[in-house]
Each structure stands twice: as structure tokens, then as C-alpha cells.
C-alpha atoms as a PDB file:
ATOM      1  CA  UNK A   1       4.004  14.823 -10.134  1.00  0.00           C
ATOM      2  CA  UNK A   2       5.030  18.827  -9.412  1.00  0.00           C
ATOM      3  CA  UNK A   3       3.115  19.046 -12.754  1.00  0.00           C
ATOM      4  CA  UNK A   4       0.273  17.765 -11.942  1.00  0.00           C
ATOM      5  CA  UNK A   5       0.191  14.910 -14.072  1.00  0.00           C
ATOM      6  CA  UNK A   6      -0.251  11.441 -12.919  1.00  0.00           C
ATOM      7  CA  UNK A   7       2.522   8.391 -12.723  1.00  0.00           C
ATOM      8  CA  UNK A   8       2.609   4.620 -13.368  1.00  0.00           C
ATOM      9  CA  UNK A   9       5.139   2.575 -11.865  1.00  0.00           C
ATOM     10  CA  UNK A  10       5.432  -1.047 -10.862  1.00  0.00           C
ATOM     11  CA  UNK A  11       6.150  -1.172  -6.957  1.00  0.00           C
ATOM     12  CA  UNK A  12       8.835  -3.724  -6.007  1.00  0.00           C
ATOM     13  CA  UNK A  13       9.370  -6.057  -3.159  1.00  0.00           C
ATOM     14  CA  UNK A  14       6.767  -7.821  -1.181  1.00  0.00           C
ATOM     15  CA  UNK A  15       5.875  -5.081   1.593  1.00  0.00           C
ATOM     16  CA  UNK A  16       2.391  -4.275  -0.076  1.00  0.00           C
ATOM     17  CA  UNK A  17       1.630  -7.921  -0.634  1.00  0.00           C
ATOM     18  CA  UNK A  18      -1.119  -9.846  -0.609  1.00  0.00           C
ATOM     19  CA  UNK A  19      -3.050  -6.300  -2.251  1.00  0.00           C
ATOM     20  CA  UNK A  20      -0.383  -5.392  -4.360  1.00  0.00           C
ATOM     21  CA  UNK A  21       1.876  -8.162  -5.796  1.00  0.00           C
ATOM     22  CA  UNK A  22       5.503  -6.841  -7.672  1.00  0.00           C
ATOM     23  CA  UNK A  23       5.456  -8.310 -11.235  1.00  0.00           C
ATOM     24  CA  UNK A  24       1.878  -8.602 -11.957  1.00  0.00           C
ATOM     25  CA  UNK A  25       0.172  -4.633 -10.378  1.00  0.00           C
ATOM     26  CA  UNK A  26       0.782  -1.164 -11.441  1.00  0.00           C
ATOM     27  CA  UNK A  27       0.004   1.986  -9.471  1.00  0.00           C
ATOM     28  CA  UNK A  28      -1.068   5.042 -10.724  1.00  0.00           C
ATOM     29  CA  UNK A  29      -0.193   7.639  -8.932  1.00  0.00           C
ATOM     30  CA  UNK A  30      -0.923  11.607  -8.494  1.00  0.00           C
ATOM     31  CA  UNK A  31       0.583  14.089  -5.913  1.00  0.00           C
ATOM     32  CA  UNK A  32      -0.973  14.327  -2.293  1.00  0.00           C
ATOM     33  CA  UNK A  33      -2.001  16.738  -0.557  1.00  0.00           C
ATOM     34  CA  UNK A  34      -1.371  15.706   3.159  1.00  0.00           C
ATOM     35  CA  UNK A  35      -4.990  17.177   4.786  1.00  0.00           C
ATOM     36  CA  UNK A  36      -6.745  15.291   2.022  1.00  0.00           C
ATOM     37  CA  UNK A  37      -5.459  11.823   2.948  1.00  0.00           C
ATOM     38  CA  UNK A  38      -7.434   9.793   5.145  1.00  0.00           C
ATOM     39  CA  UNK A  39      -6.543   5.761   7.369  1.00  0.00           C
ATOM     40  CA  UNK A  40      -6.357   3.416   3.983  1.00  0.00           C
ATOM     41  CA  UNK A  41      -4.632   5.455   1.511  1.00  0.00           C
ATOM     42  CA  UNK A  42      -1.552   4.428  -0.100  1.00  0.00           C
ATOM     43  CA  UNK A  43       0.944   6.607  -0.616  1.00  0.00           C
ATOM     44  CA  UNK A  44       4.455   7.037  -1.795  1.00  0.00           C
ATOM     45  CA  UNK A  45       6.665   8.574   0.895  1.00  0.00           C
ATOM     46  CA  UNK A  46      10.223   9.472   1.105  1.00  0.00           C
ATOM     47  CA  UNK A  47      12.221   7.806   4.650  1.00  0.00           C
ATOM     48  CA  UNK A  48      14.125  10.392   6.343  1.00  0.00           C
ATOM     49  CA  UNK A  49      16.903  10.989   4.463  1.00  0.00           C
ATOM     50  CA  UNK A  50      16.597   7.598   2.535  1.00  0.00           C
ATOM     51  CA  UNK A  51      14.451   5.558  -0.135  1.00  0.00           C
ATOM     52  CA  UNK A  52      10.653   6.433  -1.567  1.00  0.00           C
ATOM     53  CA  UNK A  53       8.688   3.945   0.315  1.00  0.00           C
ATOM     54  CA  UNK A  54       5.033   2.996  -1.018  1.00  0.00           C
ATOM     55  CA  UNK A  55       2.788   1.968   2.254  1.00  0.00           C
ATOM     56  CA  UNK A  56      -0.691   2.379   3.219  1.00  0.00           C
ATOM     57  CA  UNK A  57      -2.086   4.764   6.270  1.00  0.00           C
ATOM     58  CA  UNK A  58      -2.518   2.811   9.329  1.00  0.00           C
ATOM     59  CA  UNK A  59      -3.070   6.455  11.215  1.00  0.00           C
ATOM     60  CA  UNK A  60      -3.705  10.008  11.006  1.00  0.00           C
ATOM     61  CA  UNK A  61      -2.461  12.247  14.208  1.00  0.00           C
ATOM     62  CA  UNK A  62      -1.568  15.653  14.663  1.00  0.00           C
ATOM     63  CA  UNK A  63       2.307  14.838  14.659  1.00  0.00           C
ATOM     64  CA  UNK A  64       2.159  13.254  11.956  1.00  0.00           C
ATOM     65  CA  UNK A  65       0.972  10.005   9.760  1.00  0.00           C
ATOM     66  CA  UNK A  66       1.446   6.342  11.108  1.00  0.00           C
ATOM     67  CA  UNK A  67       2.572   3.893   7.685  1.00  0.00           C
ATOM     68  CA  UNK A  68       2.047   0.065   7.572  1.00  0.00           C
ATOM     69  CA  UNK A  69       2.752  -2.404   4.861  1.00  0.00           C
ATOM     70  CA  UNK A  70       0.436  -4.448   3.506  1.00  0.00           C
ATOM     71  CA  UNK A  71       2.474  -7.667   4.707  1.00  0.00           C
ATOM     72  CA  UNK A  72       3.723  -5.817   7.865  1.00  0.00           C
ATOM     73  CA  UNK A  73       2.822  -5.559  11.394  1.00  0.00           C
ATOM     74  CA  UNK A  74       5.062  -2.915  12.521  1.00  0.00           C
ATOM     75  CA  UNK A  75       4.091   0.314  12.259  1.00  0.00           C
ATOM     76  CA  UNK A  76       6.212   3.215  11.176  1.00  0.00           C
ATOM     77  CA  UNK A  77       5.794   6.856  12.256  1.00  0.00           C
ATOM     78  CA  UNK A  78       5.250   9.637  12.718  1.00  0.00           C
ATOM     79  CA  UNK A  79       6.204  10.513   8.500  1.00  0.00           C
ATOM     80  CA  UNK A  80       5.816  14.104   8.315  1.00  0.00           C
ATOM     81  CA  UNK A  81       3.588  15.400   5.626  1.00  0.00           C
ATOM     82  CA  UNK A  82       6.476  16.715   3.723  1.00  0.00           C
ATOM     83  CA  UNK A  83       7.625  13.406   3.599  1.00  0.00           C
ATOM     84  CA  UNK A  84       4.504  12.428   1.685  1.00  0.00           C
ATOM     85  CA  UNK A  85       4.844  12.759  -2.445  1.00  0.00           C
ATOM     86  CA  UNK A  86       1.895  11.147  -3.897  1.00  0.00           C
ATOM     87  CA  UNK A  87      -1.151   9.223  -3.160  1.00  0.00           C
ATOM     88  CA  UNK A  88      -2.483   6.237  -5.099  1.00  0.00           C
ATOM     89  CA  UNK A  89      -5.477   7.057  -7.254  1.00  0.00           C
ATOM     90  CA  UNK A  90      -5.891   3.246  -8.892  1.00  0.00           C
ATOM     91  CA  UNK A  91      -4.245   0.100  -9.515  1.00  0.00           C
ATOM     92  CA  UNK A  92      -3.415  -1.985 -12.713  1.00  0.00           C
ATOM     93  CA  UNK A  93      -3.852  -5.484 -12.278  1.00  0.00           C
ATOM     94  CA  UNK A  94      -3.585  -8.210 -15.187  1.00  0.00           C
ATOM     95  CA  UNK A  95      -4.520  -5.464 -17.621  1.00  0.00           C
ATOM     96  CA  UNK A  96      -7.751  -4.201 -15.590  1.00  0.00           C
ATOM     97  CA  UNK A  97      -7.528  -0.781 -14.269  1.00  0.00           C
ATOM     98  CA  UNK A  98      -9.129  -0.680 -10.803  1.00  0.00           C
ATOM     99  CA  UNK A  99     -10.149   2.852  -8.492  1.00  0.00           C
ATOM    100  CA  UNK A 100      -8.483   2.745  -5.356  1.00  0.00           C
ATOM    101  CA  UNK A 101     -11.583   4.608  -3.984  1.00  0.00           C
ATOM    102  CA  UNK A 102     -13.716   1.286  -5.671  1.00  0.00           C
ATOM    103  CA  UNK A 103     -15.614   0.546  -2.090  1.00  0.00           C
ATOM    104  CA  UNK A 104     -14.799  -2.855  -2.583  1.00  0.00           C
ATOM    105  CA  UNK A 105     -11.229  -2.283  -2.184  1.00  0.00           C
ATOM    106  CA  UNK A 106     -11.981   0.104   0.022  1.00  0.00           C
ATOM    107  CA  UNK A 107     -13.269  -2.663   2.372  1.00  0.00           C
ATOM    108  CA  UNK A 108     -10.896  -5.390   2.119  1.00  0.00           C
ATOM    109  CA  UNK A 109      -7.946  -2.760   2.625  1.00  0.00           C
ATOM    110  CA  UNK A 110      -9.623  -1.499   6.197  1.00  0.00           C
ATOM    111  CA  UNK A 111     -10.556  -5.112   6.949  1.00  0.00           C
ATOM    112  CA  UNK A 112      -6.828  -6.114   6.085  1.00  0.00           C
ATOM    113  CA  UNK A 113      -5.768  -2.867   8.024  1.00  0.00           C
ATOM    114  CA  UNK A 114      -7.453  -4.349  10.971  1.00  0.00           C
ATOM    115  CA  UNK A 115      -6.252  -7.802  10.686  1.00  0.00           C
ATOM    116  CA  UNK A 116      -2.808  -6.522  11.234  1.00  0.00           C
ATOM    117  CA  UNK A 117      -1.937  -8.010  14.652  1.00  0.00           C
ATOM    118  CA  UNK A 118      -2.931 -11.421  13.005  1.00  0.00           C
ATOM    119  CA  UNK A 119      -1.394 -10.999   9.404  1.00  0.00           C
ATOM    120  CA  UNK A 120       1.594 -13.114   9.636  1.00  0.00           C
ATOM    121  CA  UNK A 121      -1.319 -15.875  11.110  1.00  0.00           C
ATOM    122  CA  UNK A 122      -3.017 -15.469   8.300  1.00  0.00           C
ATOM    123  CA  UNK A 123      -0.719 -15.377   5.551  1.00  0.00           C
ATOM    124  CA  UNK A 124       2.239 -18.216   6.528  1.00  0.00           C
ATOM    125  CA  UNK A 125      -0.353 -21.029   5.786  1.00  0.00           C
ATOM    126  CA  UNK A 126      -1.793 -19.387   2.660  1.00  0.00           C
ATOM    127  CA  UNK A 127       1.784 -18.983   1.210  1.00  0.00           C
ATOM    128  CA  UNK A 128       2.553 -22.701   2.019  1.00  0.00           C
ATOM    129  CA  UNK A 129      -0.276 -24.020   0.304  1.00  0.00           C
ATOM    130  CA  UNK A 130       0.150 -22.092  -2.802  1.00  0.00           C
ATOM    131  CA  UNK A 131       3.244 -23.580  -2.899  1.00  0.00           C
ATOM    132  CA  UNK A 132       2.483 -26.812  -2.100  1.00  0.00           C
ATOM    133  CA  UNK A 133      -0.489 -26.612  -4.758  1.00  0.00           C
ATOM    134  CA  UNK A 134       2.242 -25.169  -7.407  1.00  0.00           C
ATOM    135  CA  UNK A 135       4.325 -28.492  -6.887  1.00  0.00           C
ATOM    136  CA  UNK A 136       1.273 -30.710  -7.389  1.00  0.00           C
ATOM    137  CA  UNK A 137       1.064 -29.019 -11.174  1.00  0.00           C
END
């Protein structure tokens, strides 16, 4: 990333789910620069003192940025901008390599960003029928 070049790596756990699901997307990503990044971005930041975290903008403020995971309602924040290392520039997913700035991603990440007080509404019941409908196979 100092070198400019871009990376690919696989994120892991479920904190970016449903948009990015560990085992089947890649991200690619480049290094940010903090006044570039904008509400919607992912990005890869390092915790205080602890592990590189991969979470989407939820805010923007002057004292700092405000991070939420795709299958979160918390918010974390302020992350400084030093804290920041790269910014997602696209997505791999079952072979298809897909912009992050694509405006159709675009929309369903500020729609999902929006749905956050309602998340875990929304996706308990889709989780338990997936299941259910994997049993049925």
C-alpha cells in the first residue's frame, strides 16, 4: 500500500455481512487518503492500539470518522484519520470483479447504511429461512 500498489485480501468474520460474505468476496484495496473519503466507503482501519478492522463510513466529522459494520448497529468512533490505511476500490465476488463506486452498489450500501437501526429486524428472519430452506435440500 506505501507503494502505491493495490491489495487483495479475503476479509474474515461476519461484520461486513450481508455485502461482503468471508469465503466467497475479495476486496481490492488501495491506500486512502482521509479528505478523499466520503459516508459509504469501506475502509481498512487499524483499532487503537489493536487489530486492522475493515468497516464502512457511517460518518464524516471534524474529530474524526464514525465506522459501522455491515451487520452492526453500533457505531464506532471517532477513528482518527491516521488510523485509516486503505480504502476499498472494488470487490471480487464468485469470480466477477465489481467497482465499489458501481452506483448500484453505491445505492444498496447507503440504503443498507440507513436501515441500520432496523438491521438485526431485517436480517434474523432472512438467516432463518436460508437455513430452514438449506435443510429442505
Amino acid at each position: 500500500l506505501r507503494e502505491g500498489k493495490s491489495i487483495q485480501i479475503q476479509p474474515q468474520g461476519y461484520s461486513m455481512y450481508p455485502l461482503l460474505v468471508p469465503g466467497r468476496d475479495e476486496v481490492i484495496l488501495r491506500a486512502a487518503d482521509p479528505a478523499e473519503l466520503r459516508r459509504g466507503d469501506v475502509v481498512l482501519y487499524r483499532r487503537e492500539g489493536s487489530i486492522l478492522v475493515l468497516h464502512r463510513i457511517w460518518k464524516k466529522r471534524s474529530d474524526g470518522f464514525y465506522m459501522v459494520g455491515d451487520n452492526q448497529t453500533k457505531v464506532e468512533g471517532p477513528i482518527a484519520g491516521e488510523q485509516i490505511r486503505a480504502v476499498m476500490t472494488a470487490f471480487i465476488r464468485n469470480g466477477k470483479h465489481l467497482p465499489a463506486g458501481d452506483p448500484g452498489y453505491r445505492f444498496l450500501a447507503v440504503v443498507w447504511l440507513l436501515l441500520r437501526p432496523f438491521r438485526r429486524a431485517i436480517s434474523l428472519p432472512i438467516a432463518k429461512l436460508r437455513a430452514l430452506l438449506k435443510k429442505l435440500k
